[in-house]
PDB file of N, CA and C in Angstrom:
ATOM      1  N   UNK A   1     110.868  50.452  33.494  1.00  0.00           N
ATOM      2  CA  UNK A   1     109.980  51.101  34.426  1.00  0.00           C
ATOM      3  C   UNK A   1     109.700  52.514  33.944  1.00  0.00           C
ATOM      4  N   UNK A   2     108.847  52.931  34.447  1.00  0.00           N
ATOM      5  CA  UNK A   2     107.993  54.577  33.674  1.00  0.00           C
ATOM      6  C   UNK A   2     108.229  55.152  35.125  1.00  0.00           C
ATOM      7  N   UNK A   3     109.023  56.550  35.226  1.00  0.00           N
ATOM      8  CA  UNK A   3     109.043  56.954  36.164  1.00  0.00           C
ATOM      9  C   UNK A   3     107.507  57.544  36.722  1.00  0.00           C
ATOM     10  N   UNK A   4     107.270  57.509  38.414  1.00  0.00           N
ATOM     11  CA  UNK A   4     106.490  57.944  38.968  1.00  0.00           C
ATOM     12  C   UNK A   4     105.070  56.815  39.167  1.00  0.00           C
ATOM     13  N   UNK A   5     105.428  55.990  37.975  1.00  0.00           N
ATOM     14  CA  UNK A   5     103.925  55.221  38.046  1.00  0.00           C
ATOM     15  C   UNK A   5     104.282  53.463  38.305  1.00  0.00           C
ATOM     16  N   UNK A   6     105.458  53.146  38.505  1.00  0.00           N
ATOM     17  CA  UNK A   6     106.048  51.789  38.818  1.00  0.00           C
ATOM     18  C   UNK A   6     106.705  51.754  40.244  1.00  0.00           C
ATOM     19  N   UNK A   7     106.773  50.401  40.681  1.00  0.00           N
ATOM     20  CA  UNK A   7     107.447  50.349  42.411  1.00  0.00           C
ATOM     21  C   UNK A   7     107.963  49.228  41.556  1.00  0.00           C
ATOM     22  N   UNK A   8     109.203  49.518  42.733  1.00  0.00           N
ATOM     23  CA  UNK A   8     110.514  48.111  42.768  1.00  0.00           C
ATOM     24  C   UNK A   8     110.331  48.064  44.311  1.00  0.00           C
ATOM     25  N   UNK A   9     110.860  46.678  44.749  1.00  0.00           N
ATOM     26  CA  UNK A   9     111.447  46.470  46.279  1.00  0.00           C
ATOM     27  C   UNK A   9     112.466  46.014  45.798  1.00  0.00           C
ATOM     28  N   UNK A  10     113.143  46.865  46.874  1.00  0.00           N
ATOM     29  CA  UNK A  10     114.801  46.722  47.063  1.00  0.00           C
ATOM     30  C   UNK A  10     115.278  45.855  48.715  1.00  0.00           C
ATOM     31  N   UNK A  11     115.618  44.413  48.551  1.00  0.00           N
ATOM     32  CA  UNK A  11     115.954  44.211  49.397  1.00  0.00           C
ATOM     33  C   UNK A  11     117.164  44.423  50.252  1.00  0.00           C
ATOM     34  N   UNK A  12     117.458  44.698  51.678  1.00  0.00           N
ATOM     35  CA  UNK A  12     118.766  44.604  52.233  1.00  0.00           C
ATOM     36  C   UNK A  12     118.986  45.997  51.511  1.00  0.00           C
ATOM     37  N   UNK A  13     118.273  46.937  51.535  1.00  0.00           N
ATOM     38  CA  UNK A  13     118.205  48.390  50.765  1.00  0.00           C
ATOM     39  C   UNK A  13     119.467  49.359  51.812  1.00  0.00           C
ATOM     40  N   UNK A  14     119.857  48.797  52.995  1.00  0.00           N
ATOM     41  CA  UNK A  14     121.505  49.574  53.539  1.00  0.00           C
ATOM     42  C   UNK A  14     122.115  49.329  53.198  1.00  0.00           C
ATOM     43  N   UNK A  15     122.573  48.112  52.620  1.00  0.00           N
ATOM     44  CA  UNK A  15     124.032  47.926  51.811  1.00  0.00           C
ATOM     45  C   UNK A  15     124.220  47.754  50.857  1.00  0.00           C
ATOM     46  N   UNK A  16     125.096  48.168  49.923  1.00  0.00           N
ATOM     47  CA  UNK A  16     125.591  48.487  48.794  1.00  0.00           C
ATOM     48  C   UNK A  16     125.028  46.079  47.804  1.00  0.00           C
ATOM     49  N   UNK A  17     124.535  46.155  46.905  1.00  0.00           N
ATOM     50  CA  UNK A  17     124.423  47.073  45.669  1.00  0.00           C
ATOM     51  C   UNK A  17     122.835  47.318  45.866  1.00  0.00           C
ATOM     52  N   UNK A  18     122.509  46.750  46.892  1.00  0.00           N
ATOM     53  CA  UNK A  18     120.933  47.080  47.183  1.00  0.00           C
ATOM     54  C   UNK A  18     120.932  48.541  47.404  1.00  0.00           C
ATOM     55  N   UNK A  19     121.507  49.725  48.135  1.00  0.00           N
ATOM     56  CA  UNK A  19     121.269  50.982  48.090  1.00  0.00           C
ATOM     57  C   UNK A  19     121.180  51.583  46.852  1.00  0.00           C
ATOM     58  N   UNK A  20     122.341  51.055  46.000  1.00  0.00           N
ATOM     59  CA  UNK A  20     122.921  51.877  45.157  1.00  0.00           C
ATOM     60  C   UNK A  20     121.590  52.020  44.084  1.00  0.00           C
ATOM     61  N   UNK A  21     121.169  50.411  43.795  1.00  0.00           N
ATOM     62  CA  UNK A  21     119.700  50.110  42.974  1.00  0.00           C
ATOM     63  C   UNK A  21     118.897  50.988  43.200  1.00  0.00           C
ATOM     64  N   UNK A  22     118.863  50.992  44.849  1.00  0.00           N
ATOM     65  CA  UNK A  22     117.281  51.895  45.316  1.00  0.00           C
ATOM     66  C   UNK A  22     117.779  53.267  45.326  1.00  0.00           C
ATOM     67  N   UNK A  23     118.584  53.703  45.294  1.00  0.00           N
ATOM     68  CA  UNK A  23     118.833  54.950  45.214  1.00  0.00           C
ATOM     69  C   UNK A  23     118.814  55.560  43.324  1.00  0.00           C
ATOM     70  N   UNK A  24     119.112  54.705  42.776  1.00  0.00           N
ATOM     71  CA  UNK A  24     119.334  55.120  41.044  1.00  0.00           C
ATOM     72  C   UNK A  24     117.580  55.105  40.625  1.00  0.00           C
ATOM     73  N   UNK A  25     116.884  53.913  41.589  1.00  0.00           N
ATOM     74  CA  UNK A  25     115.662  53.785  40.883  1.00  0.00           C
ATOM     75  C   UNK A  25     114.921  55.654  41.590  1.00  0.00           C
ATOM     76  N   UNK A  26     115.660  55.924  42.433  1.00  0.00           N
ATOM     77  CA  UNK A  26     114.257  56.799  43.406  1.00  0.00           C
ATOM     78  C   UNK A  26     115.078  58.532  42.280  1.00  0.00           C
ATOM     79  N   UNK A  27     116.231  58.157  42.169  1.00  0.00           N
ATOM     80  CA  UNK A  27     116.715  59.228  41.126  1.00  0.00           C
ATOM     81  C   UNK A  27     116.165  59.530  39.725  1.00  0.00           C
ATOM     82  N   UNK A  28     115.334  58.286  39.489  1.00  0.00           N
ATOM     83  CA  UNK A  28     115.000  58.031  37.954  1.00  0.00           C
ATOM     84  C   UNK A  28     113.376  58.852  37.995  1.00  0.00           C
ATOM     85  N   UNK A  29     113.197  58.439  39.462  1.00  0.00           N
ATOM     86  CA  UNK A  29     111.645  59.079  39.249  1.00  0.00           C
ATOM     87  C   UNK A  29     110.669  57.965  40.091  1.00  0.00           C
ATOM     88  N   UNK A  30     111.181  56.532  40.452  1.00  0.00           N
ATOM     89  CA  UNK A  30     110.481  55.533  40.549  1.00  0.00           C
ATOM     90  C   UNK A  30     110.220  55.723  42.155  1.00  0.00           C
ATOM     91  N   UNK A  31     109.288  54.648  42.207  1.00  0.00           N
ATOM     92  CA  UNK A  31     109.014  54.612  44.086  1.00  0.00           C
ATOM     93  C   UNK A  31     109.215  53.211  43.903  1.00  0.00           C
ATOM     94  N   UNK A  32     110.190  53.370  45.296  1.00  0.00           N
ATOM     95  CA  UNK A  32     110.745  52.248  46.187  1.00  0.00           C
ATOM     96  C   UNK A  32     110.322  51.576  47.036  1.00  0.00           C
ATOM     97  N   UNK A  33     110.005  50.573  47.610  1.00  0.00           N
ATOM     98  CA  UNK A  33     109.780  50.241  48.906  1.00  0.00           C
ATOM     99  C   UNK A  33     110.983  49.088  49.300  1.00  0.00           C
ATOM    100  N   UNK A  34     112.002  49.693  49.903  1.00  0.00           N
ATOM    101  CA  UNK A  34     112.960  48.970  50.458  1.00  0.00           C
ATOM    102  C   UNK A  34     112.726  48.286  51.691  1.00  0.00           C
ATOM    103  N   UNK A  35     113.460  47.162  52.102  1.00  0.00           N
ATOM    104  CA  UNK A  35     113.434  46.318  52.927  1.00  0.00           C
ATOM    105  C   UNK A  35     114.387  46.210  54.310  1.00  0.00           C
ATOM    106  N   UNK A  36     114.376  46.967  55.211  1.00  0.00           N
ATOM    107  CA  UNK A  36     115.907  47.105  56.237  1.00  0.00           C
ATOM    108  C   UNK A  36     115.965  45.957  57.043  1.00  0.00           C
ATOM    109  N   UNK A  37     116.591  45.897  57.894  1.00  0.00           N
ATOM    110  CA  UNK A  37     116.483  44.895  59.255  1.00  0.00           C
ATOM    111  C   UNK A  37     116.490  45.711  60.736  1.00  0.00           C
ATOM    112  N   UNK A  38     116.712  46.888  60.225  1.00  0.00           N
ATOM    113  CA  UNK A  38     117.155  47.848  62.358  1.00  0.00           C
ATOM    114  C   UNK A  38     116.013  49.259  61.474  1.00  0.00           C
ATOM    115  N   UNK A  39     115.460  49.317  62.726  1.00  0.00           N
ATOM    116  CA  UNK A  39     114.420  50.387  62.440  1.00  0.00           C
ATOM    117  C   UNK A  39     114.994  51.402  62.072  1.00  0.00           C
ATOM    118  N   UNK A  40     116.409  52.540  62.935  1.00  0.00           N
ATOM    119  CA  UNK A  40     116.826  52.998  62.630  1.00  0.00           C
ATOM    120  C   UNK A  40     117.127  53.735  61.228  1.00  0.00           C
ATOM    121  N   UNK A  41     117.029  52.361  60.188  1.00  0.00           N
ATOM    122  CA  UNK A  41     117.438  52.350  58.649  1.00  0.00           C
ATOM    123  C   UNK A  41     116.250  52.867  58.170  1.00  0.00           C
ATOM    124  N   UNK A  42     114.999  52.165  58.706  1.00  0.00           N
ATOM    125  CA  UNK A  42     113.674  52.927  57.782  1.00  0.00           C
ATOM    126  C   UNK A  42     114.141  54.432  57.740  1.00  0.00           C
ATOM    127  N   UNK A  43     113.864  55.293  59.177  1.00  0.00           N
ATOM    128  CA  UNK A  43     113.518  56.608  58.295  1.00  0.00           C
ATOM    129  C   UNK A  43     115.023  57.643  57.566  1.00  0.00           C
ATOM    130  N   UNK A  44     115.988  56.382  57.490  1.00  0.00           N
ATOM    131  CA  UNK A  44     117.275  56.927  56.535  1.00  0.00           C
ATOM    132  C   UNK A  44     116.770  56.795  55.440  1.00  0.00           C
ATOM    133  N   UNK A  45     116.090  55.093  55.079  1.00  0.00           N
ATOM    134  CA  UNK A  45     115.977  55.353  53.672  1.00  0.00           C
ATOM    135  C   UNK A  45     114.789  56.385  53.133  1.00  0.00           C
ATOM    136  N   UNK A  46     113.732  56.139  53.990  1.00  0.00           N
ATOM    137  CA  UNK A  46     112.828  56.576  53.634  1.00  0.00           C
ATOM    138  C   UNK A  46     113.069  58.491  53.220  1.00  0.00           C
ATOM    139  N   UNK A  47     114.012  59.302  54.109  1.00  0.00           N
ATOM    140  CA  UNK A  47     114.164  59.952  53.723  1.00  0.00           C
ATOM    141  C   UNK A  47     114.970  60.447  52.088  1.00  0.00           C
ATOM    142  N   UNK A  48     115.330  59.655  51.764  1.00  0.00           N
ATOM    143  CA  UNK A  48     116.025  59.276  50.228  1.00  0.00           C
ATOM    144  C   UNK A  48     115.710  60.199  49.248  1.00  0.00           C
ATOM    145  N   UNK A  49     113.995  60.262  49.512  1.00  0.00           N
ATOM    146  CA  UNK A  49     113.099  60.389  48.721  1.00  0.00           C
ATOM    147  C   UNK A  49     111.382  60.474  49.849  1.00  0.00           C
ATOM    148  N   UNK A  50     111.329  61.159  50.165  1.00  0.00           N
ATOM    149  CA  UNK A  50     109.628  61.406  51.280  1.00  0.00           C
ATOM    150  C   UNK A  50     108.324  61.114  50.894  1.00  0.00           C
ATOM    151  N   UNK A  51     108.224  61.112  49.646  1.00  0.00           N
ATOM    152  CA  UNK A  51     107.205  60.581  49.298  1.00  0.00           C
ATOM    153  C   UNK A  51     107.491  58.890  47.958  1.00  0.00           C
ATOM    154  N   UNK A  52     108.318  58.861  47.662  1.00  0.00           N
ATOM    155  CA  UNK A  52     108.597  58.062  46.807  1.00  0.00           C
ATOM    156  C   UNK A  52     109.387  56.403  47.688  1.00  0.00           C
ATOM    157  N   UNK A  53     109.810  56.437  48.698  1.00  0.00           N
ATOM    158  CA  UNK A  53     110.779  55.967  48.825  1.00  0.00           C
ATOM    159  C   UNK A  53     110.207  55.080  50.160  1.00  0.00           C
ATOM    160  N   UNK A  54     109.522  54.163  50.588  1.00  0.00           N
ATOM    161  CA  UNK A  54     108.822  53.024  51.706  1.00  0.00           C
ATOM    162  C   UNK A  54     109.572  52.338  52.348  1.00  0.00           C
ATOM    163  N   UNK A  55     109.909  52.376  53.284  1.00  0.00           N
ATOM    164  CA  UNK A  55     110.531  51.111  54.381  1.00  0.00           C
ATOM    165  C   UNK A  55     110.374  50.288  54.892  1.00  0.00           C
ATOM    166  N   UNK A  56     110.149  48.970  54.344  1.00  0.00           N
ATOM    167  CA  UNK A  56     109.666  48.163  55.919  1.00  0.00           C
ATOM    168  C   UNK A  56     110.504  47.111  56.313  1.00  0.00           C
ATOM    169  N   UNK A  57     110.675  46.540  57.591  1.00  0.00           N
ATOM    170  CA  UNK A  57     111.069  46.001  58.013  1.00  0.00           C
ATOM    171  C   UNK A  57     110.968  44.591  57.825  1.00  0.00           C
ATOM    172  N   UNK A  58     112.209  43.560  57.419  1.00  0.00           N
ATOM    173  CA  UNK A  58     112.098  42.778  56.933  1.00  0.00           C
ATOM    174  C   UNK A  58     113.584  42.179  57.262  1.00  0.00           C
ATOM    175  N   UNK A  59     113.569  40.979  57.706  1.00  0.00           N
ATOM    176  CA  UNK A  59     115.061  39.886  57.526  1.00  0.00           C
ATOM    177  C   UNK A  59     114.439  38.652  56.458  1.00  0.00           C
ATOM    178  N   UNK A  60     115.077  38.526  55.462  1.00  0.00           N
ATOM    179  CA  UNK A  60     114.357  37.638  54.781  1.00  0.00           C
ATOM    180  C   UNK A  60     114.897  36.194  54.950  1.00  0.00           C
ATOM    181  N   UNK A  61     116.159  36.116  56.478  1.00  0.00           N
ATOM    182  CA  UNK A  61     116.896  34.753  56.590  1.00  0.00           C
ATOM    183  C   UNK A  61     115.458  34.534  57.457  1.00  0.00           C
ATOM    184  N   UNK A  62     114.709  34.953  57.908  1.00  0.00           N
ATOM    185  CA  UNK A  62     113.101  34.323  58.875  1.00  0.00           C
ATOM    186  C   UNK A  62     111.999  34.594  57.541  1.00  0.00           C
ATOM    187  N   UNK A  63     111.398  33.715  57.128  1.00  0.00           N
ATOM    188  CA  UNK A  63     110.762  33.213  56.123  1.00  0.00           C
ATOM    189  C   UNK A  63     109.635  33.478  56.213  1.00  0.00           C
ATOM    190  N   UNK A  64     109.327  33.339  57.509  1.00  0.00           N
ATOM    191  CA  UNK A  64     107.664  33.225  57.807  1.00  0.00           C
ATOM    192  C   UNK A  64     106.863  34.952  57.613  1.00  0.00           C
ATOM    193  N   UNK A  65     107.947  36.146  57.934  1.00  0.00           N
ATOM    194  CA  UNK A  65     107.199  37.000  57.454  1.00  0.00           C
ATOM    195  C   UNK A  65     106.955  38.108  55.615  1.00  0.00           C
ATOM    196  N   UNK A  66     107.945  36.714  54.742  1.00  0.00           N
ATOM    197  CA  UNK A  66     108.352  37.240  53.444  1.00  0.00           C
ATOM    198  C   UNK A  66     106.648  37.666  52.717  1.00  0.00           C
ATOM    199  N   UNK A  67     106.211  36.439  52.992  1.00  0.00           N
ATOM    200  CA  UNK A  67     104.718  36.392  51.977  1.00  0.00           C
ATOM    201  C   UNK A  67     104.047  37.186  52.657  1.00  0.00           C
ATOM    202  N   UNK A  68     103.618  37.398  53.676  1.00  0.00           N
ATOM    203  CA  UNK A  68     102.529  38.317  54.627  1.00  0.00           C
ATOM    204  C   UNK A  68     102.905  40.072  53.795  1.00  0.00           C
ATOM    205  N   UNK A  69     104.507  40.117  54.185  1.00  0.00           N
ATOM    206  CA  UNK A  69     105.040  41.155  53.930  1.00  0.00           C
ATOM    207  C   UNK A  69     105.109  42.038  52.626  1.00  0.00           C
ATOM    208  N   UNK A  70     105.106  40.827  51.894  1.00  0.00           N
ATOM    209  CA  UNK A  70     104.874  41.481  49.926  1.00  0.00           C
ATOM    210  C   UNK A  70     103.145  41.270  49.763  1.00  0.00           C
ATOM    211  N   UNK A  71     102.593  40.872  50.311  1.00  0.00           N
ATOM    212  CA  UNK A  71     100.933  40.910  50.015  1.00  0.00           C
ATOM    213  C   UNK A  71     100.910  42.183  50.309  1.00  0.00           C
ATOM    214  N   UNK A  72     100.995  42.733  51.586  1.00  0.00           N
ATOM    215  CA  UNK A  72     100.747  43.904  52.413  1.00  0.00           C
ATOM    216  C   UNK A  72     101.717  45.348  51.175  1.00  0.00           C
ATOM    217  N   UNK A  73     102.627  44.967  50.951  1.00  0.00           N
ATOM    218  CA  UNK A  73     102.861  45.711  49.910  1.00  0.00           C
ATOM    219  C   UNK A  73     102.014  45.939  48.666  1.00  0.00           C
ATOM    220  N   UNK A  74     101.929  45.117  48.228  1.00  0.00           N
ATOM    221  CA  UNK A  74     101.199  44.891  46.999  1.00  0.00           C
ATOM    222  C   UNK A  74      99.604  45.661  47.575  1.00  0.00           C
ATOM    223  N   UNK A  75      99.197  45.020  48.653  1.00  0.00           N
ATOM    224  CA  UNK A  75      97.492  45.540  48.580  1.00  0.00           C
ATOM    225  C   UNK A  75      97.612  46.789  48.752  1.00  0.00           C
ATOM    226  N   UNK A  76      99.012  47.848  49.285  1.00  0.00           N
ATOM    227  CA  UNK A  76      99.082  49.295  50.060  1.00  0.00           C
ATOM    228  C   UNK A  76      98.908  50.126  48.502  1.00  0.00           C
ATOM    229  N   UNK A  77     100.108  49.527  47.373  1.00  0.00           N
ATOM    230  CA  UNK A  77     100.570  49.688  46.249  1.00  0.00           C
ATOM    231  C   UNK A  77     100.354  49.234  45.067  1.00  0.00           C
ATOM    232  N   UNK A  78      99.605  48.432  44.896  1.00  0.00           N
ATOM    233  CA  UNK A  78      99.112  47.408  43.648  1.00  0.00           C
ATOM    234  C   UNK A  78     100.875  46.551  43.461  1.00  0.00           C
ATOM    235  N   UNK A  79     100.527  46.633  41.939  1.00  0.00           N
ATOM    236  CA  UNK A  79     101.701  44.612  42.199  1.00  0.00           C
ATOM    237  C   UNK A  79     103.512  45.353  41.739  1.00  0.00           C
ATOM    238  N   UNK A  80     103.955  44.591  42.505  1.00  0.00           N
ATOM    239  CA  UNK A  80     105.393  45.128  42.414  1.00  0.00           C
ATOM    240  C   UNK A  80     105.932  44.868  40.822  1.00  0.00           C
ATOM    241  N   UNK A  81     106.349  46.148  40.179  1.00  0.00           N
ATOM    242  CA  UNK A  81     106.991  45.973  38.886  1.00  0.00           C
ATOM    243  C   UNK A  81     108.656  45.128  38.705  1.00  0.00           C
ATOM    244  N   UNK A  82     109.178  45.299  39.598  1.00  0.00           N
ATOM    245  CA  UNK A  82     110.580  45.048  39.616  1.00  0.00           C
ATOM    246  C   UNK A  82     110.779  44.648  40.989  1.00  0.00           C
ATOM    247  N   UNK A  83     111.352  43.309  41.529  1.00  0.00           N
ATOM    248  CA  UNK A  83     111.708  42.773  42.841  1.00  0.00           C
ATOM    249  C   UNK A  83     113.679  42.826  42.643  1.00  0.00           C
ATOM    250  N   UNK A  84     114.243  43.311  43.429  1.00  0.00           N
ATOM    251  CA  UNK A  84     115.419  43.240  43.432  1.00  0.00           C
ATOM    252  C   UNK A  84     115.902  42.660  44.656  1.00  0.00           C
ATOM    253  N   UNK A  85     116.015  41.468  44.857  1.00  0.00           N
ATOM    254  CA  UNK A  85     116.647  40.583  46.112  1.00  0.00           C
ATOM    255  C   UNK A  85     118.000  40.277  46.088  1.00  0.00           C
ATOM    256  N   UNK A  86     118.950  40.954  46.637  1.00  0.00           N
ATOM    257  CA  UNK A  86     120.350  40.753  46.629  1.00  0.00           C
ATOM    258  C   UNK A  86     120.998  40.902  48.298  1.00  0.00           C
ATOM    259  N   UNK A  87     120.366  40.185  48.759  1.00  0.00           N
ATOM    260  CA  UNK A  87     120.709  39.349  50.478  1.00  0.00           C
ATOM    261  C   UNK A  87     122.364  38.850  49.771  1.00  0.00           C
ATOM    262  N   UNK A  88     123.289  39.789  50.910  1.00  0.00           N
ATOM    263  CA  UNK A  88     124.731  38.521  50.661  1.00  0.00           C
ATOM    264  C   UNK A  88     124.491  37.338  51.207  1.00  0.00           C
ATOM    265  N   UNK A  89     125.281  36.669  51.020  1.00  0.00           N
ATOM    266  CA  UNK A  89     125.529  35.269  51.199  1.00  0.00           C
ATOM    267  C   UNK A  89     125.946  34.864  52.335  1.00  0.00           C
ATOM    268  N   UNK A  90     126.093  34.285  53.340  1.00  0.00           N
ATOM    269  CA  UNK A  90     126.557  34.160  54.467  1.00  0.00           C
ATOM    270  C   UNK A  90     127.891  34.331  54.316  1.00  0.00           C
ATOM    271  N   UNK A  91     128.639  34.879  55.151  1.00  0.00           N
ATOM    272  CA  UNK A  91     130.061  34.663  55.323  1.00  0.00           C
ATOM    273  C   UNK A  91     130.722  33.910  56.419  1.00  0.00           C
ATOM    274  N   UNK A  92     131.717  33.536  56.426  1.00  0.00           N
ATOM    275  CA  UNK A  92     132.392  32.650  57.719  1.00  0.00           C
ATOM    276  C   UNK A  92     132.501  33.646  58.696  1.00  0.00           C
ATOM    277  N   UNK A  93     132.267  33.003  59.890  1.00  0.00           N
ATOM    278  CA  UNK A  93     132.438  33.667  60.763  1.00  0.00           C
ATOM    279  C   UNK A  93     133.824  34.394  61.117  1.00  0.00           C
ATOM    280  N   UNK A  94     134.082  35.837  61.547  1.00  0.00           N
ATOM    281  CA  UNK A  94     135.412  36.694  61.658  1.00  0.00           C
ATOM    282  C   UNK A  94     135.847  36.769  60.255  1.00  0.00           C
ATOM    283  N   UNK A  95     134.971  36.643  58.940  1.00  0.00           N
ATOM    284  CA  UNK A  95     135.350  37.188  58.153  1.00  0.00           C
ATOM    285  C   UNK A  95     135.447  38.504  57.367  1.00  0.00           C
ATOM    286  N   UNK A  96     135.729  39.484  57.044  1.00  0.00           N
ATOM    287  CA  UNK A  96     135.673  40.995  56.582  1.00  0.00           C
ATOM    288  C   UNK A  96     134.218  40.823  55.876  1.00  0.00           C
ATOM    289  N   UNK A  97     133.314  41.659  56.039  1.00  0.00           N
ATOM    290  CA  UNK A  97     132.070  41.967  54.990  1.00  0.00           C
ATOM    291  C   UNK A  97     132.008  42.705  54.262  1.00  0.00           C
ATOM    292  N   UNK A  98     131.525  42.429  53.434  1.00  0.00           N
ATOM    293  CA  UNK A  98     131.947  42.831  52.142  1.00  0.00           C
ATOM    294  C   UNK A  98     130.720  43.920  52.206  1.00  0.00           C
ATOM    295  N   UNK A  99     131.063  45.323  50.934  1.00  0.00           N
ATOM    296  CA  UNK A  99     130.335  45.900  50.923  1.00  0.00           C
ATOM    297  C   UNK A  99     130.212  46.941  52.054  1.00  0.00           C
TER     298      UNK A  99
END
């Protein structure tokens, strides 16, 4: 990626290794548009970085708004250089979460 002129989405961009990604990419120079689930999280991440750094709201275990959601990116931003999707895995229920 060329800083300043490439976007990544960072999914699940609150928890670790998704922050850590979106945070190294928005350090490098790059713009982000991360993915949260609690509104709250947008204007954390978004502050990261104020002009570099996009939030939107997204659970990607509900399907129906994945495609709507990366078009709408893409038409705001032109086409995403780097997709980073790292959703954990379900865990058993009462189990410690990881991360």
């Amino acid at each position: 990626m060329r800083p300043h002129d490439s976007k990544g989405e960072t999914h699940w961009c609150e928890q670790r290794p998704g922050r850590a990604f979106a945070t190294a990419a928005l350090d490098a120079g790059h713009t982000v548009v991360g993915t949260v689930r609690k509104p709250d999280q947008m204007t954390a991440f978004e502050q990261l970085a104020p002009d570099r750094a996009h939030a939107r709201m997204l659970d990607v275990t509900d399907t129906d708004p994945v495609a709507p959601t990366v078009a709408a990116i893409e038409n705001e931003m032109g086409a995403i250089d780097v997709l980073a999707n790292n959703a954990d895995p379900p865990e058993p229920a009462g189990a410690p979460r990881s991360g």
